[in-house]
Protein backbone atom coordinates (compact mmCIF):
# COMPACT_ATOMS: atom_id res chain seq x y z
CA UNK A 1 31.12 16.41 -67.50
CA UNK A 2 33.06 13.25 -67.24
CA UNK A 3 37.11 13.59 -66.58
CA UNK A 4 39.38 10.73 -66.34
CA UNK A 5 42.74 11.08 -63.93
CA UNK A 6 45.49 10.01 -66.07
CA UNK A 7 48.45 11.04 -63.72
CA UNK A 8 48.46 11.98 -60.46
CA UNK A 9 51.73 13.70 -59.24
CA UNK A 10 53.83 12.47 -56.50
CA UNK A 11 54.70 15.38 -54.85
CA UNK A 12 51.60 16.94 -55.46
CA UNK A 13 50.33 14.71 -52.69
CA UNK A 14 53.44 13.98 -50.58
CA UNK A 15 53.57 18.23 -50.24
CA UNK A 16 50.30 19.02 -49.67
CA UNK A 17 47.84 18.27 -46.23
CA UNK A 18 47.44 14.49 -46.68
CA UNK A 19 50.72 13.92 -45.01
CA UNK A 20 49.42 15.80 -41.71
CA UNK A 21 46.01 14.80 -42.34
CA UNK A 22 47.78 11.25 -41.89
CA UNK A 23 49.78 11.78 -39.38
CA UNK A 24 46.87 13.29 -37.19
CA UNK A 25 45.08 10.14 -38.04
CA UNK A 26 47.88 7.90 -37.10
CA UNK A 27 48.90 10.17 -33.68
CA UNK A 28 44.78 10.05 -32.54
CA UNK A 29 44.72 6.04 -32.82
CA UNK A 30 48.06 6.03 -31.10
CA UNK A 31 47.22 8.29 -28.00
CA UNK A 32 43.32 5.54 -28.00
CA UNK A 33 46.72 3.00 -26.53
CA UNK A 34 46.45 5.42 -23.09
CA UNK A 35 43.04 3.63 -21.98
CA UNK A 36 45.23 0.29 -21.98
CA UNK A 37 44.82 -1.05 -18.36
CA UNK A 38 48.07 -1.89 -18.06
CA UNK A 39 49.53 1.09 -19.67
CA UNK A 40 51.79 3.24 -16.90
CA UNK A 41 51.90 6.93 -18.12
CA UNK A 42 54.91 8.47 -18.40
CA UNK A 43 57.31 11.04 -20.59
CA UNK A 44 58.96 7.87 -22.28
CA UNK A 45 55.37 6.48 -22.76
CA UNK A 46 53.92 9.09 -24.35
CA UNK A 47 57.43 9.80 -26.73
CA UNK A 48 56.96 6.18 -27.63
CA UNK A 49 53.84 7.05 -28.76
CA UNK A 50 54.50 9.90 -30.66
CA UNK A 51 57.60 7.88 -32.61
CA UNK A 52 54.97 5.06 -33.28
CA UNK A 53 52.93 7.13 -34.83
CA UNK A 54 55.48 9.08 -36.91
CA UNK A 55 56.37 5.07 -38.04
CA UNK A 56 53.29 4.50 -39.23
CA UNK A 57 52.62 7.96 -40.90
CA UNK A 58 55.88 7.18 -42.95
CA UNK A 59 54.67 3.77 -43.78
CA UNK A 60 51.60 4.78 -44.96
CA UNK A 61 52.97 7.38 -47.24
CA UNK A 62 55.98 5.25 -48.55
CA UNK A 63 53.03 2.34 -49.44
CA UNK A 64 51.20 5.73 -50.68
CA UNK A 65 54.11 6.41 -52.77
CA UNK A 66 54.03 3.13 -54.21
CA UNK A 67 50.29 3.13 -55.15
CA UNK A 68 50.60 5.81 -57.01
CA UNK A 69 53.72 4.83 -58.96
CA UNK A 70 51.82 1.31 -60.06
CA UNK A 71 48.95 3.42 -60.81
CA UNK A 72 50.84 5.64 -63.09
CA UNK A 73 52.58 2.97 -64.94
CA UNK A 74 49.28 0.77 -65.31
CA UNK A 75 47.42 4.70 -66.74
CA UNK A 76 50.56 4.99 -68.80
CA UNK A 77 50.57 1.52 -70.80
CA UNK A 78 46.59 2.40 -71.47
CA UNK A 79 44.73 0.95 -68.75
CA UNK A 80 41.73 3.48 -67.74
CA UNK A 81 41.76 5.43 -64.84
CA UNK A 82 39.62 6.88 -62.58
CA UNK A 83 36.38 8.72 -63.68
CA UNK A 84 34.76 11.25 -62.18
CA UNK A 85 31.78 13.15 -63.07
CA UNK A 86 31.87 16.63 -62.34
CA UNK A 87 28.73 19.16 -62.37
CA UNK A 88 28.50 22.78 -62.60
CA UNK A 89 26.71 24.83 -60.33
């Protein structure tokens, strides 16, 4: 069976786990930073770490945000969206 996404809500995604599947994401390749050579560990170090990747969490969403808006309005004025073929079991 073949379904095309016509609309995909925006808080469906910015309230569900992709946000702290993101942020996990973003906080992992912050903490990789700590096998810098020249990094000096410290409280502020690892704080400045944290905020860096709450930063980038929030920019990826916002850009997130904004993908889905320009793929809403392109699905509303009757370009297609995205198929997907589903099979039952």
């Amino acid at each position: 069976m073949k379904v095309e996404i016509k609309k995909i809500g925006i808080s469906t995604v910015l309230f569900s786990v992709f946000p702290l599947a993101v942020f996990v994401v973003m906080l992992l390749s912050a903490f990789m930073e700590i096998f810098n050579p020249e990094a000096v560990i410290n409280v502020a170090y690892v704080m400045g770490l944290i905020m860096r990747a709450i930063q980038s969490t929030l920019l990826f969403l916002v850009s997130a945000v904004f993908f889905l808006l320009a793929y809403n309005l392109l699905c509303a004025i009757g370009i297609r969206g995205v198929r997907v073929e589903l099979e039952d079991k």
